[in-house]
C-alpha atoms as a PDB file:
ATOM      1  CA  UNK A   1     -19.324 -46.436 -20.126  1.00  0.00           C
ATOM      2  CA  UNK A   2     -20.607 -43.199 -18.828  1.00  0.00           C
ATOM      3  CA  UNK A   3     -20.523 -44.734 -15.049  1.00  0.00           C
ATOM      4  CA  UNK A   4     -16.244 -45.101 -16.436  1.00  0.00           C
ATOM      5  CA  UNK A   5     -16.351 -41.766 -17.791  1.00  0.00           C
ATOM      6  CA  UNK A   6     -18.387 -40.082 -14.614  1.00  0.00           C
ATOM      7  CA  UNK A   7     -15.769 -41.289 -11.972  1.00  0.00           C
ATOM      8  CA  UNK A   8     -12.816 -39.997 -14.810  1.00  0.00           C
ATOM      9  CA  UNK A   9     -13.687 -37.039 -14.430  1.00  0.00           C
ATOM     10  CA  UNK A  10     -14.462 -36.843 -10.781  1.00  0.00           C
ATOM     11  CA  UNK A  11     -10.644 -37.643 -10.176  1.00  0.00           C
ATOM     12  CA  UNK A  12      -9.746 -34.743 -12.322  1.00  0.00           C
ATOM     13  CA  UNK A  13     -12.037 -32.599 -10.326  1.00  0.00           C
ATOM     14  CA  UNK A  14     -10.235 -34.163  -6.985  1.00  0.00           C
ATOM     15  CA  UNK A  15      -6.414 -33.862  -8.555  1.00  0.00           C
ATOM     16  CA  UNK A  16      -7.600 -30.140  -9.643  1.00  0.00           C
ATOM     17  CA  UNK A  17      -8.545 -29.189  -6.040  1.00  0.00           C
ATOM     18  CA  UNK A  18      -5.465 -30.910  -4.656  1.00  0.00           C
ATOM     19  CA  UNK A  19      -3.313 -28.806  -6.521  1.00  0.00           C
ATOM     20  CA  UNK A  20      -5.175 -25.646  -5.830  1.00  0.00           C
ATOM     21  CA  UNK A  21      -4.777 -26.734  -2.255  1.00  0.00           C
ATOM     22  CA  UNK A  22      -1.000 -27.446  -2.578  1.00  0.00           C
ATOM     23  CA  UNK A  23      -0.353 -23.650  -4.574  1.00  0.00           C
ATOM     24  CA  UNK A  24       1.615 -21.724  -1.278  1.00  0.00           C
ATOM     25  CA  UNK A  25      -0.198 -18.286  -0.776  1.00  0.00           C
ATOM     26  CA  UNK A  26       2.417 -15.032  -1.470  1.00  0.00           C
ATOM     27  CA  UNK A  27       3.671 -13.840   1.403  1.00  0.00           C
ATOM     28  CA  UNK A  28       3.049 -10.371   2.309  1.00  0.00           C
ATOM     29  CA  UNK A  29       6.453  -8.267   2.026  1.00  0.00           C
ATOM     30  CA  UNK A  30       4.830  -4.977   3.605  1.00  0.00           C
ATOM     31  CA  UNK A  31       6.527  -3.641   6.003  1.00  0.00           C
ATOM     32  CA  UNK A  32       5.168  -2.675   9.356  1.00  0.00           C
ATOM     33  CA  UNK A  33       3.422   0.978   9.464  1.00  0.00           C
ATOM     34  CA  UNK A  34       6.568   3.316  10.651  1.00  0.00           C
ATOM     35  CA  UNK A  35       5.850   4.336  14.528  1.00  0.00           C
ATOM     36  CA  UNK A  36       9.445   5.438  15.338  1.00  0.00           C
ATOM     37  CA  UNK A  37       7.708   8.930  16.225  1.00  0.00           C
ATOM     38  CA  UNK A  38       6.900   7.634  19.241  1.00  0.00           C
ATOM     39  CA  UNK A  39      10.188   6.442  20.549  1.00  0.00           C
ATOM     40  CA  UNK A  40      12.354   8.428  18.997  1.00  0.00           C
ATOM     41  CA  UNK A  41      12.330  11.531  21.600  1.00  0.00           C
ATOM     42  CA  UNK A  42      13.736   9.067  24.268  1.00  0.00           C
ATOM     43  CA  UNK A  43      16.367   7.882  21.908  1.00  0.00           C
ATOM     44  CA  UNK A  44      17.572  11.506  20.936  1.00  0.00           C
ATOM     45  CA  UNK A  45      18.438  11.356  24.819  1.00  0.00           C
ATOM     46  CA  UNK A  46      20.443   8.053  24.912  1.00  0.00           C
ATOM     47  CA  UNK A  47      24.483   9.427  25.719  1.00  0.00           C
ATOM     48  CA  UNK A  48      26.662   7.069  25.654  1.00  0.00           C
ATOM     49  CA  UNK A  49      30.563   7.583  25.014  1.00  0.00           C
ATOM     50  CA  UNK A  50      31.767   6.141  21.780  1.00  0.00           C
ATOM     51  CA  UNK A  51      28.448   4.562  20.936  1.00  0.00           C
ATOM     52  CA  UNK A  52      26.539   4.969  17.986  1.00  0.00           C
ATOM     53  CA  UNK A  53      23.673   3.626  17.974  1.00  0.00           C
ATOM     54  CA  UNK A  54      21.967   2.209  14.476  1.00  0.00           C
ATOM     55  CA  UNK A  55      18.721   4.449  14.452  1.00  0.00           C
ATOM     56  CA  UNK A  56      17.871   2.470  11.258  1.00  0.00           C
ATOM     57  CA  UNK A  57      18.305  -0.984  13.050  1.00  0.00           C
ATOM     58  CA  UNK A  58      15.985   0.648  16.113  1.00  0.00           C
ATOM     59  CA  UNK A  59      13.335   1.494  13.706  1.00  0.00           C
ATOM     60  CA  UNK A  60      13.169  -1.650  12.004  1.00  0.00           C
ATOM     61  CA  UNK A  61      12.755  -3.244  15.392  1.00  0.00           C
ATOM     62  CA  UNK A  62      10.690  -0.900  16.822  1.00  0.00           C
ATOM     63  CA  UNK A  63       8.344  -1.304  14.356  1.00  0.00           C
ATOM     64  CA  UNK A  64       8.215  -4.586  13.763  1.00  0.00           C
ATOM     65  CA  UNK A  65       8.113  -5.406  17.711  1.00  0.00           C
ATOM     66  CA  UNK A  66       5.255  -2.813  17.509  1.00  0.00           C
ATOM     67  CA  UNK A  67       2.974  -4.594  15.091  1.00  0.00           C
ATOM     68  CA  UNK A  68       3.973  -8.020  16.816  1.00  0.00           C
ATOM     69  CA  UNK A  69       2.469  -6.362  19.753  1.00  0.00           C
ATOM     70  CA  UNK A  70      -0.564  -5.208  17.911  1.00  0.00           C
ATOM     71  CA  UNK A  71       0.305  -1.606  19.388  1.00  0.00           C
ATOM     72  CA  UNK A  72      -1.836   0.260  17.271  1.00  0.00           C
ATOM     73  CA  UNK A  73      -4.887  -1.418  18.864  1.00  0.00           C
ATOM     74  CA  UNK A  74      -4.190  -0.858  22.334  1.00  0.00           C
ATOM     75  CA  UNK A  75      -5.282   1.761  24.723  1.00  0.00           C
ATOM     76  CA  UNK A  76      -3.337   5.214  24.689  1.00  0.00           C
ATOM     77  CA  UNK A  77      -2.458   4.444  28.087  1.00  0.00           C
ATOM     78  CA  UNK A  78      -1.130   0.580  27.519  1.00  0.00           C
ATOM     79  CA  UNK A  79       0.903   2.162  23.879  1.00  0.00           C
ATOM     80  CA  UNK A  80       2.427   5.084  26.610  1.00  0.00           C
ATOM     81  CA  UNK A  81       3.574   1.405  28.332  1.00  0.00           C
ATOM     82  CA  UNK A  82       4.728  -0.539  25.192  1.00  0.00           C
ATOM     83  CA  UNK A  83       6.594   2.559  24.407  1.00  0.00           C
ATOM     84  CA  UNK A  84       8.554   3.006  27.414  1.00  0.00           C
ATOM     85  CA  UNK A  85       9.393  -1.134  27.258  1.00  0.00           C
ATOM     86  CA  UNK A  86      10.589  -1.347  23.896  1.00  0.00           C
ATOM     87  CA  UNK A  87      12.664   1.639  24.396  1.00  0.00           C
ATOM     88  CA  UNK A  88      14.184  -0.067  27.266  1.00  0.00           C
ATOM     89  CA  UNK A  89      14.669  -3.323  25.647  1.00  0.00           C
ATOM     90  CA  UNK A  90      15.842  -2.394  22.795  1.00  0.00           C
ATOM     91  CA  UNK A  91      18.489   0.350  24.127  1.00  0.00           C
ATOM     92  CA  UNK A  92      19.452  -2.148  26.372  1.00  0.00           C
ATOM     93  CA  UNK A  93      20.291  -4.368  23.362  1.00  0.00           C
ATOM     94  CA  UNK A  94      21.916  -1.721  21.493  1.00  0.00           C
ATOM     95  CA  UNK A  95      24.113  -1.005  24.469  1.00  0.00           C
ATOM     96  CA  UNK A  96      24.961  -4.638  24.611  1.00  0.00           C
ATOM     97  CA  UNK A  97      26.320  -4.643  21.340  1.00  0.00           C
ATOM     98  CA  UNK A  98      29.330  -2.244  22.425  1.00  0.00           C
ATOM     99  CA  UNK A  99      29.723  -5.044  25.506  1.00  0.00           C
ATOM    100  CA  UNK A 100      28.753  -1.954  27.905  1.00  0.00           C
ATOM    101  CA  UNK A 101      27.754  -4.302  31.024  1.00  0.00           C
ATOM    102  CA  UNK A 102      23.865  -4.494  32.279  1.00  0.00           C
ATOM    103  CA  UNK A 103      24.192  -2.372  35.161  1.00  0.00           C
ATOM    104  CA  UNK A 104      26.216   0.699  33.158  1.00  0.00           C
ATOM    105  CA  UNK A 105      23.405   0.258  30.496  1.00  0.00           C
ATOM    106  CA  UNK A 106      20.915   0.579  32.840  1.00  0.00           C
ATOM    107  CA  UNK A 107      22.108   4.046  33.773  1.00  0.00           C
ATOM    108  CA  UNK A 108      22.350   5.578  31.172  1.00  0.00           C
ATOM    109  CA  UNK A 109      18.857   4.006  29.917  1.00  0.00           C
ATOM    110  CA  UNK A 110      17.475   5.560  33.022  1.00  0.00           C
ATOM    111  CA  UNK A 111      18.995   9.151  32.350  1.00  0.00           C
ATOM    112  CA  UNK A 112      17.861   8.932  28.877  1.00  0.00           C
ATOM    113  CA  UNK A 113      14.287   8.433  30.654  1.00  0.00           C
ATOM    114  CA  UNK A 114      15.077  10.993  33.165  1.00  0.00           C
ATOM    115  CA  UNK A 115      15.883  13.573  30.601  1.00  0.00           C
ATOM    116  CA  UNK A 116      12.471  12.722  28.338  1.00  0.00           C
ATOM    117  CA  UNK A 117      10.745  13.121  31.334  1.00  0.00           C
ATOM    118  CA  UNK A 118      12.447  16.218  32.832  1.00  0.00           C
ATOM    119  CA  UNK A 119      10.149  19.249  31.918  1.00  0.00           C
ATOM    120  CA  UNK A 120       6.835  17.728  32.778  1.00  0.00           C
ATOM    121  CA  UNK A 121       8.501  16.395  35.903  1.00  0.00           C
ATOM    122  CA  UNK A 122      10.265  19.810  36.494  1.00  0.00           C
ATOM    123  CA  UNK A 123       6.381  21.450  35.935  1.00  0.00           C
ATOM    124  CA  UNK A 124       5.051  18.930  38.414  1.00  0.00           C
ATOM    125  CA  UNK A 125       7.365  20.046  41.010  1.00  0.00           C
ATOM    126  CA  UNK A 126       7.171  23.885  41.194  1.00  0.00           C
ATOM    127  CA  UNK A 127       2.989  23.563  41.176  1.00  0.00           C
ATOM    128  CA  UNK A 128       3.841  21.324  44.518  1.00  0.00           C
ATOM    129  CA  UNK A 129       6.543  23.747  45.997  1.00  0.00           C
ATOM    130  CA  UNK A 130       4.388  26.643  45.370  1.00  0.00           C
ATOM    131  CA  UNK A 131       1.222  25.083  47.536  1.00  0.00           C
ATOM    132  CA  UNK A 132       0.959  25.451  51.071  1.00  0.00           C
ATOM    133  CA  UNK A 133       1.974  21.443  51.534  1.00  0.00           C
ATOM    134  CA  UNK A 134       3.879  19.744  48.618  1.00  0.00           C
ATOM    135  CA  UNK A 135       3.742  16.623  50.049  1.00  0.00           C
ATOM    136  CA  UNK A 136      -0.425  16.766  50.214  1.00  0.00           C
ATOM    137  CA  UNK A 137      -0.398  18.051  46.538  1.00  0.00           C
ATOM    138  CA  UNK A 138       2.194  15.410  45.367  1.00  0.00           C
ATOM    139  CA  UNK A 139      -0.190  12.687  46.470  1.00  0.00           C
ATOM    140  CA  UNK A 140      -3.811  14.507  45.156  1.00  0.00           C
ATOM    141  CA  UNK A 141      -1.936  14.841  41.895  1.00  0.00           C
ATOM    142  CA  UNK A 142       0.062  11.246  41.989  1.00  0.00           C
ATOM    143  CA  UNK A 143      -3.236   9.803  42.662  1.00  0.00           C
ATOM    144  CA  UNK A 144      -4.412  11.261  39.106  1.00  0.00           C
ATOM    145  CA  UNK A 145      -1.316  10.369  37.481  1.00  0.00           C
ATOM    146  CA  UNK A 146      -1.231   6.727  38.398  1.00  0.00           C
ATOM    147  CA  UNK A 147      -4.656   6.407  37.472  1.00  0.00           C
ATOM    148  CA  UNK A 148      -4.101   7.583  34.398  1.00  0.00           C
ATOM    149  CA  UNK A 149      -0.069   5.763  33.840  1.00  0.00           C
ATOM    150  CA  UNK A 150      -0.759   2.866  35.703  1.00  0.00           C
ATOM    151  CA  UNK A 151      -3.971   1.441  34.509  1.00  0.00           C
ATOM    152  CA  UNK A 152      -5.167  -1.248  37.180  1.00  0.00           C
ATOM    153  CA  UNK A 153      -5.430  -3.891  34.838  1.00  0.00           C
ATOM    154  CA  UNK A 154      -2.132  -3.931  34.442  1.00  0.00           C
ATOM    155  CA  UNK A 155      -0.590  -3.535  37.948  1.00  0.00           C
ATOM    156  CA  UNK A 156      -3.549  -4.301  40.234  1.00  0.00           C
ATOM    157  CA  UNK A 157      -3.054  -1.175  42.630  1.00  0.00           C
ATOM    158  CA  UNK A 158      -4.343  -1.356  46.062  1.00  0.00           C
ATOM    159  CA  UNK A 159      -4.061   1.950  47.795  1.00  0.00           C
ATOM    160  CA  UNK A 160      -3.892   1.305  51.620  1.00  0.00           C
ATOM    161  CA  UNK A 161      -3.927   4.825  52.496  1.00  0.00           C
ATOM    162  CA  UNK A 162      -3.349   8.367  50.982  1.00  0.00           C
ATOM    163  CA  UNK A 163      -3.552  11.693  53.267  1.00  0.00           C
ATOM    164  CA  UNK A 164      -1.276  14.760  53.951  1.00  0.00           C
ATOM    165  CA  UNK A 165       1.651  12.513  55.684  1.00  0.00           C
ATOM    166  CA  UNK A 166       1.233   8.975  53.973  1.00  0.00           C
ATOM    167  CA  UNK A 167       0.904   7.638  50.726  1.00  0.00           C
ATOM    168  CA  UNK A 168       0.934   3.138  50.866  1.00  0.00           C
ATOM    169  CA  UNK A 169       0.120   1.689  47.486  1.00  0.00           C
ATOM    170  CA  UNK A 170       0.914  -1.972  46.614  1.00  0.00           C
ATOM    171  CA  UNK A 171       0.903  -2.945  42.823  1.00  0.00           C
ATOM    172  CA  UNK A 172      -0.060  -6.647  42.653  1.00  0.00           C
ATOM    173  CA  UNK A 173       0.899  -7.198  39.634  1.00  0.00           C
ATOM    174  CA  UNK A 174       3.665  -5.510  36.969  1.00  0.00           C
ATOM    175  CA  UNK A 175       2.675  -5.259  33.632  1.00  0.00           C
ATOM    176  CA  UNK A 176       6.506  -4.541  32.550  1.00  0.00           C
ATOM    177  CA  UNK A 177       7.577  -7.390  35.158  1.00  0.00           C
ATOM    178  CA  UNK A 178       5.389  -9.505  32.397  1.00  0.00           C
ATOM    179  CA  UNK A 179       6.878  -7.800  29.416  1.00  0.00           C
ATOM    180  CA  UNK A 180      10.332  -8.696  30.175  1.00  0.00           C
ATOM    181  CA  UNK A 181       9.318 -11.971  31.036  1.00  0.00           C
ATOM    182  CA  UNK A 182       7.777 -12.844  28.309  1.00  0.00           C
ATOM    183  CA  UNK A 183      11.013 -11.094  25.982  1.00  0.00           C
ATOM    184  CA  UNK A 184      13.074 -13.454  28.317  1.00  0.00           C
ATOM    185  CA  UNK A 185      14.976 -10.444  29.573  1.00  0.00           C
ATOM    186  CA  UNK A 186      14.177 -10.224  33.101  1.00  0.00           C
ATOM    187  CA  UNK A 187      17.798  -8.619  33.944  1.00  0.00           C
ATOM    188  CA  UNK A 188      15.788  -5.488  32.113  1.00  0.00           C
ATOM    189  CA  UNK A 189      12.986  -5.444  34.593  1.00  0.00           C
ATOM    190  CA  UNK A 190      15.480  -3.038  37.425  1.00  0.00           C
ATOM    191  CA  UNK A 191      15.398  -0.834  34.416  1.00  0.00           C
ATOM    192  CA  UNK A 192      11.562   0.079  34.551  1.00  0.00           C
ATOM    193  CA  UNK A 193      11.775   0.157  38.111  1.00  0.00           C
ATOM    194  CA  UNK A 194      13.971   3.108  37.694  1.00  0.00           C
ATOM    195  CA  UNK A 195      11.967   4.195  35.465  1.00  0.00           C
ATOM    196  CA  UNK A 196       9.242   4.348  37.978  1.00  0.00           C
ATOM    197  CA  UNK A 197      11.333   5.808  40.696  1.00  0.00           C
ATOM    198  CA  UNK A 198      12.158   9.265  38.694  1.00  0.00           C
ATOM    199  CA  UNK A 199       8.929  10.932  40.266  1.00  0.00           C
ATOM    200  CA  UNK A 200      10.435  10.544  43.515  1.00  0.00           C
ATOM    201  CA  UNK A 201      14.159  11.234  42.698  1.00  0.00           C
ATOM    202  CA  UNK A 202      13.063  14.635  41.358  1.00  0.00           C
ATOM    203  CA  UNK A 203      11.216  15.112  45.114  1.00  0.00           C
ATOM    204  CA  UNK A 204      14.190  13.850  47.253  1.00  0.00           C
ATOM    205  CA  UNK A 205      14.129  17.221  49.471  1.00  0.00           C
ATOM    206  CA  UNK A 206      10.344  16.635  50.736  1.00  0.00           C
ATOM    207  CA  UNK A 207       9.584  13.523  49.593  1.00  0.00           C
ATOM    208  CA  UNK A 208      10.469   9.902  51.477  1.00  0.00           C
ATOM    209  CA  UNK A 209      10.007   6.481  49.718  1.00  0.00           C
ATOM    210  CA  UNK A 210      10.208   2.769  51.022  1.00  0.00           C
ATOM    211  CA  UNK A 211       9.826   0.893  48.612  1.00  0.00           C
ATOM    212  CA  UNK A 212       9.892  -2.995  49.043  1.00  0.00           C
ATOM    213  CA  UNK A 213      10.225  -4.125  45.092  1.00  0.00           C
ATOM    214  CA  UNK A 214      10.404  -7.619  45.036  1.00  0.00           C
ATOM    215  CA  UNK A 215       9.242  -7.735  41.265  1.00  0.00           C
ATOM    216  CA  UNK A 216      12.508  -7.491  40.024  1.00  0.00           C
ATOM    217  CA  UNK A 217      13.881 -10.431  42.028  1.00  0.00           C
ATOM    218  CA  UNK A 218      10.439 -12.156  40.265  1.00  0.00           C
ATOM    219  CA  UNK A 219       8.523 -12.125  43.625  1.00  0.00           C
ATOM    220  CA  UNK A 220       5.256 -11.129  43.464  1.00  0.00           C
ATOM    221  CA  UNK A 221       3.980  -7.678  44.956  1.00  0.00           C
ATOM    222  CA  UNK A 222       5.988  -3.977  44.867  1.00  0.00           C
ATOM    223  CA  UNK A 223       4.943  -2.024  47.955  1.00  0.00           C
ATOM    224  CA  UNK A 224       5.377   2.021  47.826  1.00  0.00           C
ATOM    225  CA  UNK A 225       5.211   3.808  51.243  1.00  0.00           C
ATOM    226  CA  UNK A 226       5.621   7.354  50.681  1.00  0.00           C
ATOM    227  CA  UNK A 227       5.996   9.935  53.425  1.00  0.00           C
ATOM    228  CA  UNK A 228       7.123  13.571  54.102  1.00  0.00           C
ATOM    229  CA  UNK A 229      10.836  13.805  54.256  1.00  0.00           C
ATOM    230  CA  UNK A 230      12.137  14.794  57.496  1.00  0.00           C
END
């Protein structure tokens, strides 16, 4: 009898935990911490004609994509990265919703960038004018930049050499070249390459570049050869 009543209740005890097990847990409805403070600057640059885009939608993405990308954990200079990605992604996206083609979007994504970037750019340039060789002082102070931009895990920079008439870098890797990739966008990686050729736009008058980008046809090395304009 109690050997009967024993395994009774044991298969209570079983059924009990079963259904415990089976009980779904509530799903967490809170949204994502609001970071739109840090893309929104670039956006209050984006011109297009008879566009307007959905800030509302952008922020929702933004920071969901954000969070997704555990951006709050990252390193200030990787976040400065994530920033400049998601910006381009999802303006790109935005654009594409008014069937403005790739290559149109891409321009005016890269003014938008251009224009964010304009004073400290515009600040860069007269310390370099006013020295007694730009060029030298574009490279001492690019060398800080990058280093502090471009981390290395994230591009793998070799410099081959850096003096008063050359500057010949090689990024091994991209670390937006693996963003886009991984968003399945890679007709948005030409976009960060602009991106990364404003420096140099803004220095067209003593300032050469050669720059052999294969990352944006997916190959696998950028080379920068920079030289005194002649």
């Amino acid at each position: 009898m109690n050997e009967e009543a024993n395994s009774a209740q044991g298969t209570e005890d079983e059924e009990e935990v079963v259904l415990e097990r089976l009980v779904p847990e509530e799903e967490d409805d809170t949204p994502p911490p609001d970071r739109m403070d840090r893309i929104q600057p670039i956006f209050d640059h984006l011109k297009a004609d008879k566009v307007e885009i959905n800030i509302d939608d952008i922020r929702a993405n933004f920071n969901r994509l954000w969070q997704y990308e555990d951006g709050d954990e990252m390193a200030e200079d990787e976040q400065n990265l994530l920033t400049i990605a998601l910006f381009i992604y999802l303006a790109h996206l935005a654009l594409d919703e008014f069937n403005i083609h790739t290559v149109k979007a891409r321009g005016i994504v890269t003014q938008a960038l251009t224009e964010w970037t304009r004073a400290e750019v515009e600040k860069q340039v007269a310390e370099e004018k006013a020295s007694d060789n730009p060029f030298k002082t574009f490279v001492d102070n690019g060398e800080v930049r990058m280093d502090a931009n471009y981390p290395w895990r994230g591009f793998l920079r070799d410099t081959k050499k850096a003096t008063d008439k050359n500057w010949d870098f090689k990024m091994k890797k991209c670390w937006f070249h693996s963003f886009f990739i991984r968003y399945g966008r890679v007709d948005f990686i030409e976009s960060a390459c602009d991106f990364d050729r404003i420096p140099w736009k803004a220095r067209e008058d003593y300032v050469d570049l050669k720059l052999s980008n294969t990352f944006s046809k997916l190959g696998n090395f950028c080379q920068f050869k920079y030289s005194p304009a002649k």
